[in-house]
N, C-alpha and C. Protein backbone atom coordinates (compact mmCIF):
# COMPACT_ATOMS: atom_id res chain seq x y z
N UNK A 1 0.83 -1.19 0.00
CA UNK A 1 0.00 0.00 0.00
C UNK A 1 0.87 1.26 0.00
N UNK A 2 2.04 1.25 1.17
CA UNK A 2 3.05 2.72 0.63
C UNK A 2 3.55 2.17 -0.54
N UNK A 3 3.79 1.27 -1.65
CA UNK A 3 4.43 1.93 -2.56
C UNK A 3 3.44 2.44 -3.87
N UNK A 4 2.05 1.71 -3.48
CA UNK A 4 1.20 2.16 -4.50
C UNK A 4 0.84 3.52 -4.16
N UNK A 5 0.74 4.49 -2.99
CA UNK A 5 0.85 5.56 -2.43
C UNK A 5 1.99 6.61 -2.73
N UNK A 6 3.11 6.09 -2.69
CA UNK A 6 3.98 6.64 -3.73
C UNK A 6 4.27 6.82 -5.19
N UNK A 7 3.89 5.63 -5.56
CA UNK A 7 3.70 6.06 -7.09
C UNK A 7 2.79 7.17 -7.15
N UNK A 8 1.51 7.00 -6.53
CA UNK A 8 0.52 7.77 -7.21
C UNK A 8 0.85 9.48 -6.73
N UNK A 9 1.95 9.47 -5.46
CA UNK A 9 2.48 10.84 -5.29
C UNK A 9 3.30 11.28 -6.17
N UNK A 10 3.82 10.36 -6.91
CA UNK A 10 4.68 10.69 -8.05
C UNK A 10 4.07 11.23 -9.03
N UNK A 11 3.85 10.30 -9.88
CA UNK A 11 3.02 10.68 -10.94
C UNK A 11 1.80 12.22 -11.04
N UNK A 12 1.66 12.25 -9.75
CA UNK A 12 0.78 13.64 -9.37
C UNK A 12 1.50 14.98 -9.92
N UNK A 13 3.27 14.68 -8.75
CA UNK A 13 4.10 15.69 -9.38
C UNK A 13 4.64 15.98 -10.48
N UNK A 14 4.81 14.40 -10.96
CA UNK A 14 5.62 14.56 -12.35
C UNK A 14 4.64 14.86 -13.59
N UNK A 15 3.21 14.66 -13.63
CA UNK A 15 2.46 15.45 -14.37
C UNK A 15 2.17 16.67 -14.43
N UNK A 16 2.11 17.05 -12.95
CA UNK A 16 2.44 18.43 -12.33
C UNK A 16 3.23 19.74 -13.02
N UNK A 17 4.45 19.24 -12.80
CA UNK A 17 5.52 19.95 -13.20
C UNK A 17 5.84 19.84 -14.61
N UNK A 18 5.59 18.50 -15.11
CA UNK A 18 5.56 18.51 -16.37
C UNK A 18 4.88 20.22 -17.28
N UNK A 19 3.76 20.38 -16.67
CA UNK A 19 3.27 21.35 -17.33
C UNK A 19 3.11 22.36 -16.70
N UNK A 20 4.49 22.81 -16.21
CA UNK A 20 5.00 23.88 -15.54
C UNK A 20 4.20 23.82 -14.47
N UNK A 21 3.01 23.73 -14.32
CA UNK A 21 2.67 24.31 -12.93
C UNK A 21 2.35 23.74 -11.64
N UNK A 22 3.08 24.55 -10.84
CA UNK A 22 3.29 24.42 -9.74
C UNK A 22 2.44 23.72 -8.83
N UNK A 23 2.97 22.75 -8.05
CA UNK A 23 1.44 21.83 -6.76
C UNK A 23 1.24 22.83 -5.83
N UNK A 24 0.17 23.31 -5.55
CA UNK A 24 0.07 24.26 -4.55
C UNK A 24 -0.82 23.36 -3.57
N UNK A 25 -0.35 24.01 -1.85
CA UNK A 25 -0.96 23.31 -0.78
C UNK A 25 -2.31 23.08 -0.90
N UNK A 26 -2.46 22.05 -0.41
CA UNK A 26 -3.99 21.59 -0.51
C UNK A 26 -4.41 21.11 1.03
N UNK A 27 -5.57 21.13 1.57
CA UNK A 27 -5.82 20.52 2.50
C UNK A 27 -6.04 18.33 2.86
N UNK A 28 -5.88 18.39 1.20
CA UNK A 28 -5.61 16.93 0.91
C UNK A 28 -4.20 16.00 1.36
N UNK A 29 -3.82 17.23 0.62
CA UNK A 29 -2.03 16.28 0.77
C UNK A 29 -1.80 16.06 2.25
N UNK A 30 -0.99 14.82 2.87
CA UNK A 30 -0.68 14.61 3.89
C UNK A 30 0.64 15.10 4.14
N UNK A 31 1.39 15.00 4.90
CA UNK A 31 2.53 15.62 5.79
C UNK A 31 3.36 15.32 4.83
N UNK A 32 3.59 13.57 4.48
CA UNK A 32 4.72 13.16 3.68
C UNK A 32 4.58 13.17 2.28
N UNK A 33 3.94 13.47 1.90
CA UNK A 33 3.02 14.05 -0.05
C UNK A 33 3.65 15.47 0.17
N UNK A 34 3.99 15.99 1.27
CA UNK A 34 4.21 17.63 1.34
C UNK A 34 5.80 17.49 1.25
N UNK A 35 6.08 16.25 2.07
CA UNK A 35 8.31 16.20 2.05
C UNK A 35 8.31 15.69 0.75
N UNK A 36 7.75 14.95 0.10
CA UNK A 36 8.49 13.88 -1.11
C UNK A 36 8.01 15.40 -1.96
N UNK A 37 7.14 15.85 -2.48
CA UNK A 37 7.03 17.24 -2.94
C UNK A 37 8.30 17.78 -3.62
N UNK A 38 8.75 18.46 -2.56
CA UNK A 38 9.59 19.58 -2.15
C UNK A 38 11.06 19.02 -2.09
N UNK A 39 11.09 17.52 -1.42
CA UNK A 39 12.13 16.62 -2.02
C UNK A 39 12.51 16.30 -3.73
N UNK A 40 11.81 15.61 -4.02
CA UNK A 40 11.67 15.66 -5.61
C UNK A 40 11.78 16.46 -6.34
N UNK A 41 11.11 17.55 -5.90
CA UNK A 41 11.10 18.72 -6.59
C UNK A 41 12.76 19.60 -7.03
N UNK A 42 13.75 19.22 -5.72
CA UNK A 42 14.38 20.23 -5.45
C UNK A 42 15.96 18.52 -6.36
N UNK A 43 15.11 17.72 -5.84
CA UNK A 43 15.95 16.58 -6.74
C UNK A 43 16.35 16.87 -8.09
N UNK A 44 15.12 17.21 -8.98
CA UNK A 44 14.89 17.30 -10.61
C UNK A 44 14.82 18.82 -9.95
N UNK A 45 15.66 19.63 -9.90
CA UNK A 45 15.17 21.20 -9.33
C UNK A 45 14.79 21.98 -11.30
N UNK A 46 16.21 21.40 -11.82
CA UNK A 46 15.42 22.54 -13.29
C UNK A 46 14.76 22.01 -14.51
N UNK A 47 14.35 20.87 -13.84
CA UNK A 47 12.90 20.12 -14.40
C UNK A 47 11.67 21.14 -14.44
N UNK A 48 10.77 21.41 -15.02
CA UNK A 48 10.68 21.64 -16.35
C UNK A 48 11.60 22.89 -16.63
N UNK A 49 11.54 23.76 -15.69
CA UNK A 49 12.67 25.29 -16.01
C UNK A 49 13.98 25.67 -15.09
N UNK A 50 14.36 26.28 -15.16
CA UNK A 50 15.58 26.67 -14.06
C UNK A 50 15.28 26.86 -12.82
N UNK A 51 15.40 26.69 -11.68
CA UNK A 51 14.77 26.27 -10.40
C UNK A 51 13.17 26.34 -10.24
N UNK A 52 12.58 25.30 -11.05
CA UNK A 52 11.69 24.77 -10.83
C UNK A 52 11.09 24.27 -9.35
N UNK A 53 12.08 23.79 -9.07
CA UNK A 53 12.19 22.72 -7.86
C UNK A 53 11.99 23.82 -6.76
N UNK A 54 13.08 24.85 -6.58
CA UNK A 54 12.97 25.86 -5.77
C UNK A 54 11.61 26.40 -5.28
N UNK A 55 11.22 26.68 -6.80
CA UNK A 55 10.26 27.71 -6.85
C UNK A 55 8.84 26.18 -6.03
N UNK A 56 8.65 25.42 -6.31
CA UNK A 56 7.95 24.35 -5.81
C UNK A 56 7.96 24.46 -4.11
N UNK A 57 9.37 24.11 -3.86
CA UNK A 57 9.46 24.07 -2.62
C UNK A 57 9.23 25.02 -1.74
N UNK A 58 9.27 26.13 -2.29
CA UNK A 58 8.57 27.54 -2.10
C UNK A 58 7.17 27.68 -1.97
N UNK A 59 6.55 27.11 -2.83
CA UNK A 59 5.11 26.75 -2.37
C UNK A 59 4.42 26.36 -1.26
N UNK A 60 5.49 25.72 -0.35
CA UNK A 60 5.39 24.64 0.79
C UNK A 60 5.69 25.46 1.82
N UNK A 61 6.21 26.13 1.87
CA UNK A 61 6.99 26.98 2.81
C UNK A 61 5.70 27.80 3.85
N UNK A 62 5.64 27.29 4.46
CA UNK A 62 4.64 27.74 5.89
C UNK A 62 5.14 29.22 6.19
N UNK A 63 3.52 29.65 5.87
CA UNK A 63 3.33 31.70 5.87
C UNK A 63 4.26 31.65 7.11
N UNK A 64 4.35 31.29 7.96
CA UNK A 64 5.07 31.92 9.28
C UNK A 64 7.12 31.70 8.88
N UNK A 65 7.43 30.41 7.92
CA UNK A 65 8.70 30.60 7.76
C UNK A 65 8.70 31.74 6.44
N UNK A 66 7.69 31.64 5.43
CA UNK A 66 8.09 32.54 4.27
C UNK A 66 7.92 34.24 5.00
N UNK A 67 7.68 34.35 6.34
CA UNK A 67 7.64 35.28 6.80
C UNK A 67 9.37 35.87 6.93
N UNK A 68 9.97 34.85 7.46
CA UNK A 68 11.22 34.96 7.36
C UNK A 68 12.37 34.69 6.72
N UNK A 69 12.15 33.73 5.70
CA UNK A 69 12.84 33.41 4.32
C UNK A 69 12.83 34.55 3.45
N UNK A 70 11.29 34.62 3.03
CA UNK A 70 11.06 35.11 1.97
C UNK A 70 11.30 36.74 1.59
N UNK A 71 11.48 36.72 0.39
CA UNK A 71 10.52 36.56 -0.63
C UNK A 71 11.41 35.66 -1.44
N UNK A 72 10.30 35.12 -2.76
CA UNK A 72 11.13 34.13 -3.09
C UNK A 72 12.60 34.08 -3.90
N UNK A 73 13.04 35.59 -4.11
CA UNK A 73 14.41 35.92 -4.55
C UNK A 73 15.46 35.55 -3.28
N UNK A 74 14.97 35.86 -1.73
CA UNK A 74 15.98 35.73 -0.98
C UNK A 74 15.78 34.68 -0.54
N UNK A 75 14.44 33.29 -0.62
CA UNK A 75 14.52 32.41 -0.48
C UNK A 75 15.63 31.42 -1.39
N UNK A 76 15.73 31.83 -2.56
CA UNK A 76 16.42 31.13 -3.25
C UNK A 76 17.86 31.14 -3.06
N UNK A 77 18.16 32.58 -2.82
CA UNK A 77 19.55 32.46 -1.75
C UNK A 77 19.69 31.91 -1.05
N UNK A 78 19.05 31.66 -0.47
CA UNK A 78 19.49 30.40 0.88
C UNK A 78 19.64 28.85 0.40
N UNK A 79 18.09 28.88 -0.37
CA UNK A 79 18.41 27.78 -0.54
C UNK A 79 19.61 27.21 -1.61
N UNK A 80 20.58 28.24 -2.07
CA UNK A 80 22.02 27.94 -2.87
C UNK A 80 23.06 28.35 -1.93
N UNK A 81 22.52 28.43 -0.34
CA UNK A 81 23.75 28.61 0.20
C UNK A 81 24.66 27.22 0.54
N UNK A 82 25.27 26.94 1.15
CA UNK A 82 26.12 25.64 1.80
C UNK A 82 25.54 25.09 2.20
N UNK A 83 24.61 25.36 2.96
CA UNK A 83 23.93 24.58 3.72
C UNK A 83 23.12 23.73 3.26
N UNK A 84 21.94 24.30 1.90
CA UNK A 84 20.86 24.20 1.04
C UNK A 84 21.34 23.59 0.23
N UNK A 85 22.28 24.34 -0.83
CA UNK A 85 22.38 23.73 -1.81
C UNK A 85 23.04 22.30 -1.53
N UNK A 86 22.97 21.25 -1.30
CA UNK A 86 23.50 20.02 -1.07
C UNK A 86 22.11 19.32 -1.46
N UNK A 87 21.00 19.59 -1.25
CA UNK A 87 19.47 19.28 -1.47
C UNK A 87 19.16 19.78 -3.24
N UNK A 88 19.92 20.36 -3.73
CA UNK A 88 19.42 20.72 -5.85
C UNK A 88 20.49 19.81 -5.97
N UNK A 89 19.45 18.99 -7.18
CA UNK A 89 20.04 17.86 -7.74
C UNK A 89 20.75 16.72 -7.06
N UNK A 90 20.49 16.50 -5.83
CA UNK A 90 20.48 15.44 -5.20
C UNK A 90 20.32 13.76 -5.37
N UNK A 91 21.01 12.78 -5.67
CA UNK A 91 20.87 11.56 -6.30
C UNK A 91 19.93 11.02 -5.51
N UNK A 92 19.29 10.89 -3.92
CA UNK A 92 18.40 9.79 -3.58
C UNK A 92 18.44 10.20 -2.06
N UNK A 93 16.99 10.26 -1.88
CA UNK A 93 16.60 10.60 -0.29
C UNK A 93 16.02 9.73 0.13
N UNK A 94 16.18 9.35 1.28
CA UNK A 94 14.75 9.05 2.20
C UNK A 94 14.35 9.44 3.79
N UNK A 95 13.18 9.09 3.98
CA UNK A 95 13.08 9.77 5.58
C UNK A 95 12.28 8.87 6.21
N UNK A 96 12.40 9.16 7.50
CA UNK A 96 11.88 8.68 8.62
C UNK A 96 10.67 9.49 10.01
N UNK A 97 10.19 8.89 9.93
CA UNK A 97 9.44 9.91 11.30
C UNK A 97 10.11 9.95 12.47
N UNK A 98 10.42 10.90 12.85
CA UNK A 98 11.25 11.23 14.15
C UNK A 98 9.88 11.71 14.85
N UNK A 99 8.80 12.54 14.53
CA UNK A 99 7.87 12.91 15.82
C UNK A 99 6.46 12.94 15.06
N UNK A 100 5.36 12.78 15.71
CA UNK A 100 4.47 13.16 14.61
C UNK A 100 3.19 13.47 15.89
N UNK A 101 2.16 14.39 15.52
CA UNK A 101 0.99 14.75 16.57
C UNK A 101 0.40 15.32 14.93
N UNK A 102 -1.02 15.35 16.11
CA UNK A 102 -2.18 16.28 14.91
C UNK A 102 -2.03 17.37 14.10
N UNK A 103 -0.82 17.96 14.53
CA UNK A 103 -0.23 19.81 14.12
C UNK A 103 0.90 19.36 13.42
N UNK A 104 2.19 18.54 13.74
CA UNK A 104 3.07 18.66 13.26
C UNK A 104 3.80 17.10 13.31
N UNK A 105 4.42 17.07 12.10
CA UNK A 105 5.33 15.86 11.60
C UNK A 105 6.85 15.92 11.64
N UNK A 106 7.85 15.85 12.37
CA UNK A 106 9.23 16.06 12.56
C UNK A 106 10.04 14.85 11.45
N UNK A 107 10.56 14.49 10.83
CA UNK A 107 11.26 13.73 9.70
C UNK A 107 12.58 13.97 9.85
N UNK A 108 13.22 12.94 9.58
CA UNK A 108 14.94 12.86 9.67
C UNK A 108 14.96 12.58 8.01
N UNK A 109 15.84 13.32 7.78
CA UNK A 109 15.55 12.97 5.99
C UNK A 109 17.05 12.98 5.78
N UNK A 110 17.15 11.85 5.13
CA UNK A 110 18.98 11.06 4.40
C UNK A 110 18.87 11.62 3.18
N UNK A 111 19.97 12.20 2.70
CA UNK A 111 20.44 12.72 1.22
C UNK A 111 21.62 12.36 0.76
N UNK A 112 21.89 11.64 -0.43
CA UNK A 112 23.23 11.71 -0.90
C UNK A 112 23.01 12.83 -2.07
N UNK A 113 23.69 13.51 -1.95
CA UNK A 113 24.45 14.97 -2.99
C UNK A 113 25.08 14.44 -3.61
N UNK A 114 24.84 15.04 -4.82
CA UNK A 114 25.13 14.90 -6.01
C UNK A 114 26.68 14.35 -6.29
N UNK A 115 27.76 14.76 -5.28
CA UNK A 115 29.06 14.53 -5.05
C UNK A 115 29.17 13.34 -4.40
N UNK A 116 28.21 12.77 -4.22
CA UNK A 116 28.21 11.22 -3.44
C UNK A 116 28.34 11.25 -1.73
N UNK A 117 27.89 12.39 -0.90
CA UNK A 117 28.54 12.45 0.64
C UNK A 117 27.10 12.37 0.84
N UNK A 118 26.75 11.89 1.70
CA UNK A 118 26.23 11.40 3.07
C UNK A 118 25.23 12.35 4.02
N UNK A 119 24.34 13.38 3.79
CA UNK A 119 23.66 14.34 5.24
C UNK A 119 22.55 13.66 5.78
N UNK A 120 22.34 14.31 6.76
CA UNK A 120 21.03 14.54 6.78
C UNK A 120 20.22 15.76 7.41
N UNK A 121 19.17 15.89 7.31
CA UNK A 121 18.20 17.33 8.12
C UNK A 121 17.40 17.02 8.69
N UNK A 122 16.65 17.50 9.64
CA UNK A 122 15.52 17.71 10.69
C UNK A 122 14.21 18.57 9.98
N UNK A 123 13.68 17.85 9.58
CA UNK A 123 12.24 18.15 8.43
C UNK A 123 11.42 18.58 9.07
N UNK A 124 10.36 20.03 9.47
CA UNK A 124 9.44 19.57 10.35
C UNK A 124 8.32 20.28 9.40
N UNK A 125 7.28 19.43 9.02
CA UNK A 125 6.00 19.98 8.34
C UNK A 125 5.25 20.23 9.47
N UNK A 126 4.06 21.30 9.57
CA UNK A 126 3.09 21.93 10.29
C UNK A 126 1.82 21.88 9.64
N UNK A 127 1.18 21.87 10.43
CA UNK A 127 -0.53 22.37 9.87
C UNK A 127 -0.54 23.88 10.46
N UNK A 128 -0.84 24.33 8.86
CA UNK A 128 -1.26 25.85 8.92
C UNK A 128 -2.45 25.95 9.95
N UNK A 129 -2.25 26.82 11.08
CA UNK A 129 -3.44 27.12 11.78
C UNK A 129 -4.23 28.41 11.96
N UNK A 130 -3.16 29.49 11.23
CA UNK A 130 -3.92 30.63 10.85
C UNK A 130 -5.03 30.98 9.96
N UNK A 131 -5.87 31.86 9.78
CA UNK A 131 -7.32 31.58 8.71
C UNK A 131 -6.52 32.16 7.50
N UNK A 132 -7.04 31.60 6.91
CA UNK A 132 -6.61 31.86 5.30
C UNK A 132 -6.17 30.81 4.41
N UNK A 133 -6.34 30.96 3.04
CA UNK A 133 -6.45 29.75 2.04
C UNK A 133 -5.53 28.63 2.07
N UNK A 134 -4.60 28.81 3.44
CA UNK A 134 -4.22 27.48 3.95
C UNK A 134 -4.31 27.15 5.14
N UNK A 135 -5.53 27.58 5.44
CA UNK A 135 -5.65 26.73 7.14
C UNK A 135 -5.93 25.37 6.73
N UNK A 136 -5.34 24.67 7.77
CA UNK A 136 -5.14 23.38 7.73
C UNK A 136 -4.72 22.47 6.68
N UNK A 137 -3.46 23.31 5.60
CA UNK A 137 -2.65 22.58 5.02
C UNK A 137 -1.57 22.43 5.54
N UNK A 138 -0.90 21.18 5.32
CA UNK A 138 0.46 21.17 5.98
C UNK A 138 1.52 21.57 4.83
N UNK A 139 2.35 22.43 5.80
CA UNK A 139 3.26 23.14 5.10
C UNK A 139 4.63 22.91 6.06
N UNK A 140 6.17 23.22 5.71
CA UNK A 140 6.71 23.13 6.16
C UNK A 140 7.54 24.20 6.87
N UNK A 141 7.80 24.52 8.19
CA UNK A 141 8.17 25.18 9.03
C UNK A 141 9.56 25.30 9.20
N UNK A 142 10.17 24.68 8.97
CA UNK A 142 12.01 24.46 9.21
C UNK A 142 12.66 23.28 9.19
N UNK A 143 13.95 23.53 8.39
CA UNK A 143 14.52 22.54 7.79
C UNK A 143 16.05 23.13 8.71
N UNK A 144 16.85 22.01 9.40
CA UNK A 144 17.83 22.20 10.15
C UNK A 144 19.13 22.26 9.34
N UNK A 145 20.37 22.93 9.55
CA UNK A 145 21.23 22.65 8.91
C UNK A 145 21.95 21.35 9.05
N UNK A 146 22.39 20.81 7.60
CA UNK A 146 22.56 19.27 7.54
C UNK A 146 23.87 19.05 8.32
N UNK A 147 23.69 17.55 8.94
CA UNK A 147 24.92 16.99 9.45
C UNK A 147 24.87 16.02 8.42
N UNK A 148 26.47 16.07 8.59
CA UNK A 148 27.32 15.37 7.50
C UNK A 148 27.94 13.97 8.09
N UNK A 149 27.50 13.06 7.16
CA UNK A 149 27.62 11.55 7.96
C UNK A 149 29.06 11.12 7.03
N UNK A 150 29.56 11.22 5.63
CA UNK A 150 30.85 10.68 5.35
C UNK A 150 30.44 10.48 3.88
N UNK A 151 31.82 9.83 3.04
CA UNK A 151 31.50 9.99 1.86
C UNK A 151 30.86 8.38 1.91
N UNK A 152 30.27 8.32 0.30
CA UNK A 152 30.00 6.91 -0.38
C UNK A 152 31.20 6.36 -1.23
N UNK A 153 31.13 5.05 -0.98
CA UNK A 153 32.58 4.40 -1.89
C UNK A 153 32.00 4.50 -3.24
C-alpha cells in the first residue's frame, strides 16, 4: 500500500511539473506528499525550467517561515547557500518519522548529494493554523542545517 501511495504521489508531481505548474498546498495532501514534494522537486530542481524545484518548494513553505525566508528571490539564496544547496540535484533521499501529533510531523531525511557524501536534516512539516487559504494545510516550518555523515565508496 506505501508503494502504490507513492507512485501515485509521483506521478501527481511529475504530471504536475511537467506542465509547468506548480502543486500548490492543498488541504488533501498529507505531511509526507508535502516532504516527497519539495524533495523531488528540489531533486529534478530545473525540471521543467531553471529552479523549478525551488520555486515548488517555495510553495510549501509555511506563511510563518516565508515570513522569514522570503521573498522568493531571498529564499532562493538560501536555498544555494552551503547549507541548502546540497538538497538541488540530489541523487536519492529518504526519511523517517522522528515525531508526529495532529499539528506537526518532525522527519529525519537522508540525502546523498550529487558529489556522493552522506547528510542529513531535521524536516518539520506543520498544519497551517492561521485563517486563510491554507488553514489546515500542511506546510513546512524548518529545515535544520545538515549533518554530514561521510562519503560513499
Amino acid at each position: 500500500m506505501k508503494i502504490l501511495h507513492k507512485i501515485v504521489v509521483c506521478f501527481f508531481l511529475i504530471s504536475n511539473i511537467a506542465y509547468a505548474d506548480l502543486i500548490k498546498p492543498d488541504i488533501n495532501l498529507k505531511p509526507i506528499e508535502v516532504l516527497m514534494i519539495q524533495l523531488n522537486s528540489l531533486k529534478n530542481n530545473n525540471n521543467p525550467y531553471k529552479d523549478a524545484g525551488v520555486e515548488q518548494t517555495w510553495e510549501f513553505a509555511h506563511p510563518l517561515n516565508k515570513a522569514s525566508t522570503g521573498p522568493l528571490e531571498k529564499f532562493k539564496q538560501m536555498i544555494y547557500s552551503d547549507n541548502y544547496s546540497i538538497l538541488i540535484s540530489h541523487l536519492n533521499n529518504e526519511s523517517i518519522v522522528l515525531k508526529e501529533s495532529t499539528n506537526k510531523f518532525v522527519y529525519k531525511v537522508y540525502i546523498l548529494s550529487k558529489d556522493k557524501k552522506k547528510y542529513y536534516y531535521i524536516w518539520q512539516i506543520e498544519k497551517v493554523e492561521q485563517d486563510g487559504k491554507f488553514k489546515n494545510c500542511w506546510m513546512t516550518t524548518g529545515v535544520s542545517d545538515p549533518i554530514y555523515l561521510g562519503d560513499t565508496i
